[in-house]
Protein backbone atom coordinates (compact mmCIF):
# COMPACT_ATOMS: atom_id res chain seq x y z
CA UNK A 1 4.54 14.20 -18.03
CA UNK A 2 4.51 13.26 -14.62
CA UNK A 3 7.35 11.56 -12.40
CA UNK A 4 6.14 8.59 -10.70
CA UNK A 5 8.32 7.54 -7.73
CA UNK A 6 7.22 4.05 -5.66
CA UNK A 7 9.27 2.74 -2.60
CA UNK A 8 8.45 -1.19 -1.31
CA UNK A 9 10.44 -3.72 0.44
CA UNK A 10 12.69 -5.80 -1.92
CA UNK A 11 10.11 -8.51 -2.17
CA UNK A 12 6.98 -6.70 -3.23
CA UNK A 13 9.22 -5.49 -6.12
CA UNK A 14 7.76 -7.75 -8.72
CA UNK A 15 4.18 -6.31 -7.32
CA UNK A 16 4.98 -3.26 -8.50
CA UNK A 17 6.47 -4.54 -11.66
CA UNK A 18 2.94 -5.77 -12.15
CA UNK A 19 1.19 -2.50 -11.35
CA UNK A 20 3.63 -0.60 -13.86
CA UNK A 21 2.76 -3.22 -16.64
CA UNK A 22 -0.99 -3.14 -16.11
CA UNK A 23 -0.71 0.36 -16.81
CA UNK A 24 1.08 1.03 -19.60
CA UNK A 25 4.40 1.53 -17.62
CA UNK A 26 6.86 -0.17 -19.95
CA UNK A 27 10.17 1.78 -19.29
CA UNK A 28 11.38 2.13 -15.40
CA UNK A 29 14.22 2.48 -13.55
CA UNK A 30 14.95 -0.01 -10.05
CA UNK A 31 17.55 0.93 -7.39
CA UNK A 32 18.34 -0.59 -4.18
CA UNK A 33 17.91 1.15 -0.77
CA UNK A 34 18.53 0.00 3.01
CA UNK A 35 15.64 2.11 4.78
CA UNK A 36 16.33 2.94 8.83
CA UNK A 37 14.41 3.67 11.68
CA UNK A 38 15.63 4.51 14.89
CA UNK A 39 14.17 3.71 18.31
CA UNK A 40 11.72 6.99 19.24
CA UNK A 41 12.27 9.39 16.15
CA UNK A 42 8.87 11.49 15.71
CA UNK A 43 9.06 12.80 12.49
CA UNK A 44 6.93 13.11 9.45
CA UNK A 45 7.34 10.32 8.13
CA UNK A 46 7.31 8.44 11.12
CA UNK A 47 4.76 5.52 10.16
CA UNK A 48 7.55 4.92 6.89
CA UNK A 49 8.99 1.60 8.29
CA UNK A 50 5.49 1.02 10.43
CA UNK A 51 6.95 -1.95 12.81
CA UNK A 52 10.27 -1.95 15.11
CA UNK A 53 13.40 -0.43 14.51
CA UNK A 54 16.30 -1.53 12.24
CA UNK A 55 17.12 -1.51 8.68
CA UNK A 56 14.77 -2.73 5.59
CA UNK A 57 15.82 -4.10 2.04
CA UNK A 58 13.48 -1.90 0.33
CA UNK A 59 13.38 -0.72 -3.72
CA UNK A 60 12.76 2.26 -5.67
CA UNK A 61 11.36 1.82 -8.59
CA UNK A 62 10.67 5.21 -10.58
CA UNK A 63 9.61 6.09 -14.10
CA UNK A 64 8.97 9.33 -16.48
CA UNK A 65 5.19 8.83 -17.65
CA UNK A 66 1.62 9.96 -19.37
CA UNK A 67 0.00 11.25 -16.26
CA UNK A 68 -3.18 8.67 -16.97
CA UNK A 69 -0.28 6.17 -16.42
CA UNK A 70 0.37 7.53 -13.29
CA UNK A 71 -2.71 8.26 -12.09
CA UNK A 72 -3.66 4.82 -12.74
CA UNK A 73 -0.67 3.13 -10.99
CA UNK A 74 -1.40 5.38 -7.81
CA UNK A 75 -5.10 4.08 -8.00
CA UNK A 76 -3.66 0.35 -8.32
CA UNK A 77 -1.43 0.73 -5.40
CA UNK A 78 -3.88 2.52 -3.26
CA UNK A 79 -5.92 -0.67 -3.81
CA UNK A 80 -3.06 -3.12 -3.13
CA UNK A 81 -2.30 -1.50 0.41
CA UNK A 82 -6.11 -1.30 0.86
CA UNK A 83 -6.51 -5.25 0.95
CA UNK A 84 -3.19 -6.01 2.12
CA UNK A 85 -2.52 -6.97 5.53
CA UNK A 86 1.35 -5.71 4.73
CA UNK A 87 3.07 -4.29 7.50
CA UNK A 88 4.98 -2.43 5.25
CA UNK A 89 2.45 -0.62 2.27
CA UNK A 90 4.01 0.20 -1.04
CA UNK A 91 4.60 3.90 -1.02
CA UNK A 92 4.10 5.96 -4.33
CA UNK A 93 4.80 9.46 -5.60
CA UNK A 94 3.41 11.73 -8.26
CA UNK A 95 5.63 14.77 -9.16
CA UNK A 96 5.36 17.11 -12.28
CA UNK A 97 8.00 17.31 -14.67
CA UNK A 98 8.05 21.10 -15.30
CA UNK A 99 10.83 20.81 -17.99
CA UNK A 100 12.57 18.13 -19.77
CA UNK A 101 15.60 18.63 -21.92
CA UNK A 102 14.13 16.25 -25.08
């Protein structure tokens, strides 16, 4: 079982929606984030926001799946950022669930 986190702005949401359904995603949790960036921060994860500074609507979308699910949404995504001229790419996840209590 693999967690499979993804993190868009608000309206590339149903995008991801998509991806999920296409592979076999069909239970998934959505919360609402505000994303910041400020002005000259150098930092790992400094391309996150790529353009400006300021705040972004953004999603998380996350779900508990088969790891073919998530390989597959990963490959999906990968593709969408790949021929998307998106400032902004759809960021995704994979983490292992070592233990579950079910």
């Amino acid at each position: 079982m693999k967690l499979l986190m993804v993190t868009s702005l608000r309206e590339y949401q149903q995008k991801v929606v998509k991806i999920f359904e296409q592979t076999g995603i069909k239970v998934f949790s959505v919360t609402e984030t505000t994303g910041f960036k400020e002005n000259g921060f150098q930092g790992i994860m400094e391309g996150w926001y790529a353009g400006g500074i300021g705040h972004y609507d953004s999603v998380f979308l996350f779900s508990f799946t088969e790891d073919g699910n998530a390989a597959n949404a990963m490959e999906l995504i990968k593709a969408y950022n790949a021929g998307s001229e998106c400032e902004f790419p759809i960021r995704a996840f994979i983490i292992p669930v070592e233990k579950s209590s079910y």
